[in-house]
C-alpha atoms as a PDB file:
ATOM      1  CA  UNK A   1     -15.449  31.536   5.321  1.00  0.00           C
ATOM      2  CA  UNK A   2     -14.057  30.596   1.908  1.00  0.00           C
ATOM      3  CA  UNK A   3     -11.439  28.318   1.023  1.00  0.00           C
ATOM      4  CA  UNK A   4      -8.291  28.085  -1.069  1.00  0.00           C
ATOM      5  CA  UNK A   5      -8.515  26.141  -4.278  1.00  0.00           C
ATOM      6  CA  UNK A   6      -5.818  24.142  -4.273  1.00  0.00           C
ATOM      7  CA  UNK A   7      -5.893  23.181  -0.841  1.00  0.00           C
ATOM      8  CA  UNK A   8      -8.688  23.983   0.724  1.00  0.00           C
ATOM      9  CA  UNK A   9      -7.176  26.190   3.562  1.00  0.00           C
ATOM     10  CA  UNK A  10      -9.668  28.537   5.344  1.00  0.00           C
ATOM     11  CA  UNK A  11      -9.526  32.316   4.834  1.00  0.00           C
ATOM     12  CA  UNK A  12     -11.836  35.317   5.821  1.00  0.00           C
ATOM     13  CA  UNK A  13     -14.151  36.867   3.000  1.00  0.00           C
ATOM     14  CA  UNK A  14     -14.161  40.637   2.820  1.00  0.00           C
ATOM     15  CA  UNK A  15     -17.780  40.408   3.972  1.00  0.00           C
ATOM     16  CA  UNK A  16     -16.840  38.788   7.104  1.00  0.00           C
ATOM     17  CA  UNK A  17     -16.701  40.547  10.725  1.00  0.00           C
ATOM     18  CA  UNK A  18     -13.311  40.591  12.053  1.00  0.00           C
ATOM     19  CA  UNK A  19     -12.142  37.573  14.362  1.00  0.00           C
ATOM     20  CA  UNK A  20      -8.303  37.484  13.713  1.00  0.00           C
ATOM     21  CA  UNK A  21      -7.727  34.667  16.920  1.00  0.00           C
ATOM     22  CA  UNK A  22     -10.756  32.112  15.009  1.00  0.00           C
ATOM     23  CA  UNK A  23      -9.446  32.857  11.464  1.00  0.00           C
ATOM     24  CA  UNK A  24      -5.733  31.853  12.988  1.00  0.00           C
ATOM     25  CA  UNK A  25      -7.271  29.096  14.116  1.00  0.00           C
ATOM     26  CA  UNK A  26      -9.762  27.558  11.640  1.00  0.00           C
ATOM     27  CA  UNK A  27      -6.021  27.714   9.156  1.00  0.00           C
ATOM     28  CA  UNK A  28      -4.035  26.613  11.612  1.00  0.00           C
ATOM     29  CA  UNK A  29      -6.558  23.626  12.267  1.00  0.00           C
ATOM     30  CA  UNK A  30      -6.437  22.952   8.127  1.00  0.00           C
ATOM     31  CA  UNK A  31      -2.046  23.026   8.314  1.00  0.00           C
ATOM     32  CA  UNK A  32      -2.046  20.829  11.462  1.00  0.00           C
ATOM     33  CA  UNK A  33      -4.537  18.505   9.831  1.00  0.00           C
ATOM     34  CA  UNK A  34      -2.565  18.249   6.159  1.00  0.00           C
ATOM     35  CA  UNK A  35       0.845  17.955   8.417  1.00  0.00           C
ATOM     36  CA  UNK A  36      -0.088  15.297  10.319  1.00  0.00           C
ATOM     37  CA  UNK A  37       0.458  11.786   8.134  1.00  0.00           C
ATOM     38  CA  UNK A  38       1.001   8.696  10.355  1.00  0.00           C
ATOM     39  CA  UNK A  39       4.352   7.415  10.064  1.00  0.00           C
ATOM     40  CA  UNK A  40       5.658   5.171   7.977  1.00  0.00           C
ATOM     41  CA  UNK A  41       5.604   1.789   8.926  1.00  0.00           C
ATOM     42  CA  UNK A  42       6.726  -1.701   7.710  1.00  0.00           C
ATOM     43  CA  UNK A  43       7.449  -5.310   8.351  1.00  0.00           C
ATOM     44  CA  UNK A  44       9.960  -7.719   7.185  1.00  0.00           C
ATOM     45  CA  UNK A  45      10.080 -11.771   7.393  1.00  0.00           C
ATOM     46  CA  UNK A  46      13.015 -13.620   7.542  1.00  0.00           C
ATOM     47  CA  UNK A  47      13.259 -17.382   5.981  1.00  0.00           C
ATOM     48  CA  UNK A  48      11.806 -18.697   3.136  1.00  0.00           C
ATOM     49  CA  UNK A  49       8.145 -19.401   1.416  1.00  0.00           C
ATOM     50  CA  UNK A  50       7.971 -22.371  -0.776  1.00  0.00           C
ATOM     51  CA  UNK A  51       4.441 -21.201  -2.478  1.00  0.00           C
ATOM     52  CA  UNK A  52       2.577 -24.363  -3.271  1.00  0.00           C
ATOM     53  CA  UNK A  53      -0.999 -23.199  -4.177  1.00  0.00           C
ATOM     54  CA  UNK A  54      -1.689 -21.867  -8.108  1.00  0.00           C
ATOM     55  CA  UNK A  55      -4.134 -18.648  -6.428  1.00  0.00           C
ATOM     56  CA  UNK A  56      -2.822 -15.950  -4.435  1.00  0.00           C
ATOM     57  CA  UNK A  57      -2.811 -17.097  -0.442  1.00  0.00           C
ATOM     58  CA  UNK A  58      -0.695 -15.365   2.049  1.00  0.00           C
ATOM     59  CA  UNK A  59       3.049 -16.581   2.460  1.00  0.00           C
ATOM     60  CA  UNK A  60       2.723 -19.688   4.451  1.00  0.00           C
ATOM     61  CA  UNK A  61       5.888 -19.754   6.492  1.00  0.00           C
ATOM     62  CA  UNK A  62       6.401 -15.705   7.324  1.00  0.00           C
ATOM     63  CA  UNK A  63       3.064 -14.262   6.336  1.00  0.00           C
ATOM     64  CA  UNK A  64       3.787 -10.297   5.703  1.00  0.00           C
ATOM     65  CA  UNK A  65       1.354  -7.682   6.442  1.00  0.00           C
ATOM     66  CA  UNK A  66       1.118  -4.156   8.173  1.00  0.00           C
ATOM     67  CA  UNK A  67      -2.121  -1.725   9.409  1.00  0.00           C
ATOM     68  CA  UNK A  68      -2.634   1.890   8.148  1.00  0.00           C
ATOM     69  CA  UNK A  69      -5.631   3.884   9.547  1.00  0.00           C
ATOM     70  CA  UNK A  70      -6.374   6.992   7.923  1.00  0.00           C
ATOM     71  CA  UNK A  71      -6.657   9.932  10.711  1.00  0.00           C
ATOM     72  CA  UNK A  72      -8.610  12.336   8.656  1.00  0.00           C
ATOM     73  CA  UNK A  73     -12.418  11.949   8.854  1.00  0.00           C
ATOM     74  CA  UNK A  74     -12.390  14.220   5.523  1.00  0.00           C
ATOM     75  CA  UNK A  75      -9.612  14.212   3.258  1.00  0.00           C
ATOM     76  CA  UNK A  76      -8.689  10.660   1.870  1.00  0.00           C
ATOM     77  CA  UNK A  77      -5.105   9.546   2.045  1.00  0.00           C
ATOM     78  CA  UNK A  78      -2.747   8.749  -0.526  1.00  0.00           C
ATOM     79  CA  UNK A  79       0.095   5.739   0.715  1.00  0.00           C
ATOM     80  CA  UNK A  80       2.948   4.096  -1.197  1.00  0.00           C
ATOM     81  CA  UNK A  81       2.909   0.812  -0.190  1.00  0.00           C
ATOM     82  CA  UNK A  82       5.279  -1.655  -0.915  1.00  0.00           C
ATOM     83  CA  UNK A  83       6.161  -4.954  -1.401  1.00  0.00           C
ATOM     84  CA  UNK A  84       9.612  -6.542  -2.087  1.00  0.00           C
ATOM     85  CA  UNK A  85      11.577  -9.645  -1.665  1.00  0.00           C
ATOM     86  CA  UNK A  86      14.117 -12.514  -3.288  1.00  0.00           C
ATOM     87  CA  UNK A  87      11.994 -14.836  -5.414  1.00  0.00           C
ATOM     88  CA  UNK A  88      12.869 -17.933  -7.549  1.00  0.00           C
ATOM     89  CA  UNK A  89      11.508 -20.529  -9.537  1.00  0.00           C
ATOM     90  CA  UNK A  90      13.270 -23.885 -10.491  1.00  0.00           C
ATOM     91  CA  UNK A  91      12.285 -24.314 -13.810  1.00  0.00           C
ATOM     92  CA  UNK A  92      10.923 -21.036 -16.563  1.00  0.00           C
ATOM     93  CA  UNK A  93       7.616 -23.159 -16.915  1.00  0.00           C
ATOM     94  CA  UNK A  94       6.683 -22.412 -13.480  1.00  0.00           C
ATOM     95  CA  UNK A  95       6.052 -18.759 -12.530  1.00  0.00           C
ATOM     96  CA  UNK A  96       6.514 -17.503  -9.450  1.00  0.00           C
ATOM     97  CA  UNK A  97       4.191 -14.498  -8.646  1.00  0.00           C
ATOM     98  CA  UNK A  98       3.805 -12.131  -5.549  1.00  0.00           C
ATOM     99  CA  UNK A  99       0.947  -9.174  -5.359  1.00  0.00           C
ATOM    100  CA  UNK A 100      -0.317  -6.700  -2.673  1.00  0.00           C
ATOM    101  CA  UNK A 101      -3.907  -7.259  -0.915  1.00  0.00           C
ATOM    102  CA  UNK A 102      -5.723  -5.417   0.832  1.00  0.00           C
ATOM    103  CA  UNK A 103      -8.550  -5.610   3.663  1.00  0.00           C
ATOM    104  CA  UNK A 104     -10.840  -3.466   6.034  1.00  0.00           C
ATOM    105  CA  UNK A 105     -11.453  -0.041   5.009  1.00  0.00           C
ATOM    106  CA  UNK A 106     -10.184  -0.269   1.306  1.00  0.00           C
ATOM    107  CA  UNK A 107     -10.468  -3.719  -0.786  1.00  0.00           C
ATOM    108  CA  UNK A 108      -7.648  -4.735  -3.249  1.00  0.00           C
ATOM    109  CA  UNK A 109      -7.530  -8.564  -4.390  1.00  0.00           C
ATOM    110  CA  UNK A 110      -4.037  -9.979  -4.682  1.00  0.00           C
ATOM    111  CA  UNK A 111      -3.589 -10.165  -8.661  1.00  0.00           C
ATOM    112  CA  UNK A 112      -5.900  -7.806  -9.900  1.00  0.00           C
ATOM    113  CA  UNK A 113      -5.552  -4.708 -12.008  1.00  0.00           C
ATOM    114  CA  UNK A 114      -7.767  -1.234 -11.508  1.00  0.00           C
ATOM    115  CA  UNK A 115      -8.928   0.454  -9.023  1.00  0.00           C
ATOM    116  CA  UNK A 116      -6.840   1.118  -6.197  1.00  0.00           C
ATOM    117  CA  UNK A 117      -4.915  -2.516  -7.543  1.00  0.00           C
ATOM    118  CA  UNK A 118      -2.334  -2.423  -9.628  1.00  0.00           C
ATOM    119  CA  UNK A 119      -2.781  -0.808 -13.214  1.00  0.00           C
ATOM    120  CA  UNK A 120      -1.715  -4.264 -14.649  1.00  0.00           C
ATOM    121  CA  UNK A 121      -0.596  -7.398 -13.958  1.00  0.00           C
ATOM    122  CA  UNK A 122       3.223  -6.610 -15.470  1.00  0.00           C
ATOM    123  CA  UNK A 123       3.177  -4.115 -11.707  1.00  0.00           C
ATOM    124  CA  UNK A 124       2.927  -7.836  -9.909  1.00  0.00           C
ATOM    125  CA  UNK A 125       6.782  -9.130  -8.979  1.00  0.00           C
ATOM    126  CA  UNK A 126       6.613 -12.424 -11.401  1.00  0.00           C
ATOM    127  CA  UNK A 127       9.917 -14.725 -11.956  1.00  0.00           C
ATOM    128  CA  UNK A 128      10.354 -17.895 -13.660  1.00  0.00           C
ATOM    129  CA  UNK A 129      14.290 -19.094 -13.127  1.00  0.00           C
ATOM    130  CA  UNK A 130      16.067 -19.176 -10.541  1.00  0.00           C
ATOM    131  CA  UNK A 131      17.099 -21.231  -7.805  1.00  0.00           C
ATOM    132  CA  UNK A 132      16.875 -20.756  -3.903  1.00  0.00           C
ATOM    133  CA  UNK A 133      20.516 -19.934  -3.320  1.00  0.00           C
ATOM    134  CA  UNK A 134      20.788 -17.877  -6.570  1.00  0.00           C
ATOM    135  CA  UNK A 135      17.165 -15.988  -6.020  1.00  0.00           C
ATOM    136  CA  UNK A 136      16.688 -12.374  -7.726  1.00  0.00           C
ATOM    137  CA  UNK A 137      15.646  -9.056  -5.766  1.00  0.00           C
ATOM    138  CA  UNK A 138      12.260  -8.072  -6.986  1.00  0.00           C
ATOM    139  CA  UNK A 139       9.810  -4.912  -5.514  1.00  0.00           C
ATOM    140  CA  UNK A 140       6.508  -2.864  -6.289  1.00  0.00           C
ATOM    141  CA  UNK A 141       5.536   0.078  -4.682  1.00  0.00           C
ATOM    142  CA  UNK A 142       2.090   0.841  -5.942  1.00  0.00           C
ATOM    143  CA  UNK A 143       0.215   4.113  -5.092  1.00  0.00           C
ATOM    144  CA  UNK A 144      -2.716   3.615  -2.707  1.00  0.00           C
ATOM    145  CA  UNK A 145      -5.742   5.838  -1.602  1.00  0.00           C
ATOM    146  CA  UNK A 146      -7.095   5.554   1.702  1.00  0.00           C
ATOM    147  CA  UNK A 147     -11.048   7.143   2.178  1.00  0.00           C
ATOM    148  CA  UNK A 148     -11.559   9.516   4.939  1.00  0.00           C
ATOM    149  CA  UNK A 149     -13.281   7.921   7.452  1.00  0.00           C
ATOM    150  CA  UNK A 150     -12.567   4.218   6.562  1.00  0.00           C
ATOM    151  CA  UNK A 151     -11.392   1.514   8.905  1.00  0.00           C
ATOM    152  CA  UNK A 152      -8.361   0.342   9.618  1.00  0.00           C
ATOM    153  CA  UNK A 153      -6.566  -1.084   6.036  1.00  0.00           C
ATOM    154  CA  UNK A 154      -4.520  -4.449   6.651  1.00  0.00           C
ATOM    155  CA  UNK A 155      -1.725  -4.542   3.390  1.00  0.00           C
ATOM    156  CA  UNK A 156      -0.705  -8.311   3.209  1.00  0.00           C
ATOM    157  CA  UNK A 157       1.664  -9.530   0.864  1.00  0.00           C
ATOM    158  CA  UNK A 158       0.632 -12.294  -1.559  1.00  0.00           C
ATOM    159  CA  UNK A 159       1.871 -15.363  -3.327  1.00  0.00           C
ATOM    160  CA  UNK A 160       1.288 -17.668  -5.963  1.00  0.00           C
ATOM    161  CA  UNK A 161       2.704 -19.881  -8.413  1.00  0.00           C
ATOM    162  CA  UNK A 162       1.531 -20.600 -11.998  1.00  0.00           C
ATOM    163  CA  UNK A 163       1.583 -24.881 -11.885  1.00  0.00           C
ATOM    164  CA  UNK A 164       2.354 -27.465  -9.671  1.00  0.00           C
ATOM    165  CA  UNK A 165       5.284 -28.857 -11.774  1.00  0.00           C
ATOM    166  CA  UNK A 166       7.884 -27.152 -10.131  1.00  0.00           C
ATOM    167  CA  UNK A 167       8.865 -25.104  -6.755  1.00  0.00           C
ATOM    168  CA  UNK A 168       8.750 -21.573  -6.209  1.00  0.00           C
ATOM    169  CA  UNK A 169      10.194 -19.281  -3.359  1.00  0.00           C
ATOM    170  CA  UNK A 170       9.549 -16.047  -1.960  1.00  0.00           C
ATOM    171  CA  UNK A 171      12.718 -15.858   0.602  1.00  0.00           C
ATOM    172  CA  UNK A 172      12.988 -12.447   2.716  1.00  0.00           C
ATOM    173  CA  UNK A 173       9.566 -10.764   1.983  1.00  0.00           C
ATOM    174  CA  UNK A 174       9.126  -7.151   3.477  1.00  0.00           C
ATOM    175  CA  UNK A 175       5.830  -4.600   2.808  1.00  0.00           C
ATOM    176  CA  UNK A 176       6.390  -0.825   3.361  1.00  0.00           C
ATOM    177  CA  UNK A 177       3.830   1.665   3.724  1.00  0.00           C
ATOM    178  CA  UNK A 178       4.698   5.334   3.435  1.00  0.00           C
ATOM    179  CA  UNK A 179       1.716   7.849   3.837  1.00  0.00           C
ATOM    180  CA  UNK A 180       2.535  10.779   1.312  1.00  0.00           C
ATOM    181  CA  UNK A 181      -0.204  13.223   1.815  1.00  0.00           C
ATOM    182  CA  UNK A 182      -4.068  13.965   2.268  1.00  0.00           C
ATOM    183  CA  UNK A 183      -5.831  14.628  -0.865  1.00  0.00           C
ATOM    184  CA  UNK A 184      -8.258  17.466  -1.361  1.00  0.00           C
ATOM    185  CA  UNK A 185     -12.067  16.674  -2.009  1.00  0.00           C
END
């Protein structure tokens, strides 16, 4: 049985013997397959992160992070994930950066570009003024692919700062993860 190009959906061939109840099925099989995305799901923190460390470590007062498992043992799944939250620095020679990571069934190291990572570091949230009470709103949402078949995927949300000299918040951090759909192979 032959498939559809663009997404792969079963048909019968001309050459095939008739079996209108398994043809029905094998497509209906394909549509419940490509219709069934987990739902999205997310966590938020409340409270505040004063980042001490110069690499990326998870936040150390409301660490952030949420599971996606692929359900498709064939088609690999594309997820927006993302991260967002107030962030401030107290002085513009300190930088105050957040990034996505990932673990388990797909690797992404906080702060690095390519791959399934961000395309460059300027997709990281980065401020450098700022105060705790007058904090700015900052968010990614980067565009992940899951592999069919892979293990469970834990998204954690990231923090670093650029020097010890001065402090640097992430207040309110939230990741979001949004399945979109299963690509074809």
């Amino acid at each position: 049985m032959p498939d559809t190009t663009n997404f792969d959906f079963p048909y019968p061939d001309s050459t095939d013997a008739p079996n209108v109840p398994a043809d029905l099925q094998a497509l209906a099989d394909k549509v419940d397959l490509m219709l069934s995305l987990p739902d999205p799901i997310g966590l938020g923190g409340s409270g505040s992160n004063t980042i001490t460390l110069t690499t990326f470590s998870a936040l150390p007062t409301t660490p952030i992070s949420t599971n996606v498992t692929n359900p498709s043992s064939t088609h690999d799944m594309l997820v927006l994930v993302t991260i967002s939250a107030y962030m401030a620095s107290t002085a513009a020679a300190t930088e105050c950066q957040a990034a996505l990571s990932a673990t388990g069934g797909l690797s992404i190291t906080a702060g690095s570009t390519g791959g399934n990572g961000v395309l460059a570091l300027g997709e990281n949230l980065l401020t450098t003024v700022g105060s705790i009470s007058s904090a700015n709103h900052f968010s990614q949402t980067i565009p992940v692919t899951i592999p069919a078949g892979a293990a469970t995927v834990t998204f954690a949300f990231f923090g670093r700062r650029s020097n010890t000299s001065n402090a640097c918040y992430i207040l309110q951090p939230a990741i979001r993860a949004v399945p979109i759909r299963f690509l074809i192979p």
